[in-house]
Protein backbone atom coordinates (compact mmCIF):
# COMPACT_ATOMS: atom_id res chain seq x y z
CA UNK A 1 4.90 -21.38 -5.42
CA UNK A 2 3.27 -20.01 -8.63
CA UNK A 3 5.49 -17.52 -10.46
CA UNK A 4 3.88 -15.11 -13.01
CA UNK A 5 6.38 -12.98 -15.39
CA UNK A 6 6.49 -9.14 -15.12
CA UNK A 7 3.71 -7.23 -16.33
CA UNK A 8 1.46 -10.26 -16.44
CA UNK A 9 -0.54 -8.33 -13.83
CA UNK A 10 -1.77 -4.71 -15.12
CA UNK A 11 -2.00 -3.05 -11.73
CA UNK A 12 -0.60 -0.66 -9.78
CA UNK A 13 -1.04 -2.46 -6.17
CA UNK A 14 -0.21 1.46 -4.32
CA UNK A 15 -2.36 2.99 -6.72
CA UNK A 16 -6.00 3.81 -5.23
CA UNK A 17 -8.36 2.70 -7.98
CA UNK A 18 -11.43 0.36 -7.39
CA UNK A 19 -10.67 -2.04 -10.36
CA UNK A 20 -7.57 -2.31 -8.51
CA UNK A 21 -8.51 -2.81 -5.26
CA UNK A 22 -11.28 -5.69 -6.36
CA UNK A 23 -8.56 -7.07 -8.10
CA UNK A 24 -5.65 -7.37 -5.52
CA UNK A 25 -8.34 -8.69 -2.77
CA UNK A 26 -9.13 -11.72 -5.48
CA UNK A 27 -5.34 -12.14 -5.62
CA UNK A 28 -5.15 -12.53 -1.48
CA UNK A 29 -8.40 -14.77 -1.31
CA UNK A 30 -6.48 -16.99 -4.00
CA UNK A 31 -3.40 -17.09 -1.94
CA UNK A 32 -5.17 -17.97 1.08
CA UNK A 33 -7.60 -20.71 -0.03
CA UNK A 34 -4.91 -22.62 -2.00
CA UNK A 35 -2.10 -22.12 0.15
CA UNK A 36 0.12 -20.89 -2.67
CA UNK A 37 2.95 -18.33 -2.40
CA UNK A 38 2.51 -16.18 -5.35
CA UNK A 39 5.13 -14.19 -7.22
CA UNK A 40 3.76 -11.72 -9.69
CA UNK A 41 5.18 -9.04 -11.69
CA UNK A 42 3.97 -5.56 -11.53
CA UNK A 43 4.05 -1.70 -12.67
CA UNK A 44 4.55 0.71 -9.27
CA UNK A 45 4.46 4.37 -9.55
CA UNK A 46 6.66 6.83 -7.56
CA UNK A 47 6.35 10.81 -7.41
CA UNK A 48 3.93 13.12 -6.92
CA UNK A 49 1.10 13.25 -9.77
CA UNK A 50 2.67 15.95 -11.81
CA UNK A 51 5.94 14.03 -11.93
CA UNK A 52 5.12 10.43 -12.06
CA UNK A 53 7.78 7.58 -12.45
CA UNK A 54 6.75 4.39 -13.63
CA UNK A 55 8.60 1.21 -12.88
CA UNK A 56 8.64 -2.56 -12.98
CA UNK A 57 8.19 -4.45 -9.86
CA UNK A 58 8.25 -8.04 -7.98
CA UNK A 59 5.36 -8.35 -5.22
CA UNK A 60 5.69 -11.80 -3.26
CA UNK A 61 2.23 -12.92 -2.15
CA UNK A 62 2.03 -15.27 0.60
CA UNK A 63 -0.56 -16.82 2.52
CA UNK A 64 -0.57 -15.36 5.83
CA UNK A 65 -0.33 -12.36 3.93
CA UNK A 66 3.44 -11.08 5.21
């Protein structure tokens, strides 16, 4: 297991941005070709986009990708 602190990943993994979305697929491909459980820390946005909440999160990345 490999176990990053919060905020050491500067992503939004629900938010719908390219940068984003290159980024979280080289997170999965690293996952699955080393066999590594990954725990990263995260921002995560709730709310509608007038009224956005911003929070802290855990994500748990393993490599069957459950």
């Amino acid at each position: 297991m490999i176990i990053w602190p919060e905020f050491s990943v500067p992503l939004c993994f629900s938010c719908d941005n390219s940068l984003y979305k290159d980024f979280k697929e080289n997170l999965f491909q690293f996952v699955q070709d080393t066999g590594a459980t990954l725990l990263i820390g995260s921002n995560e946005t709730s709310g509608p986009p007038t009224d956005t909440n911003y929070y802290n999160t855990a994500l748990c990345l393993k490599p069957d990708l459950s």
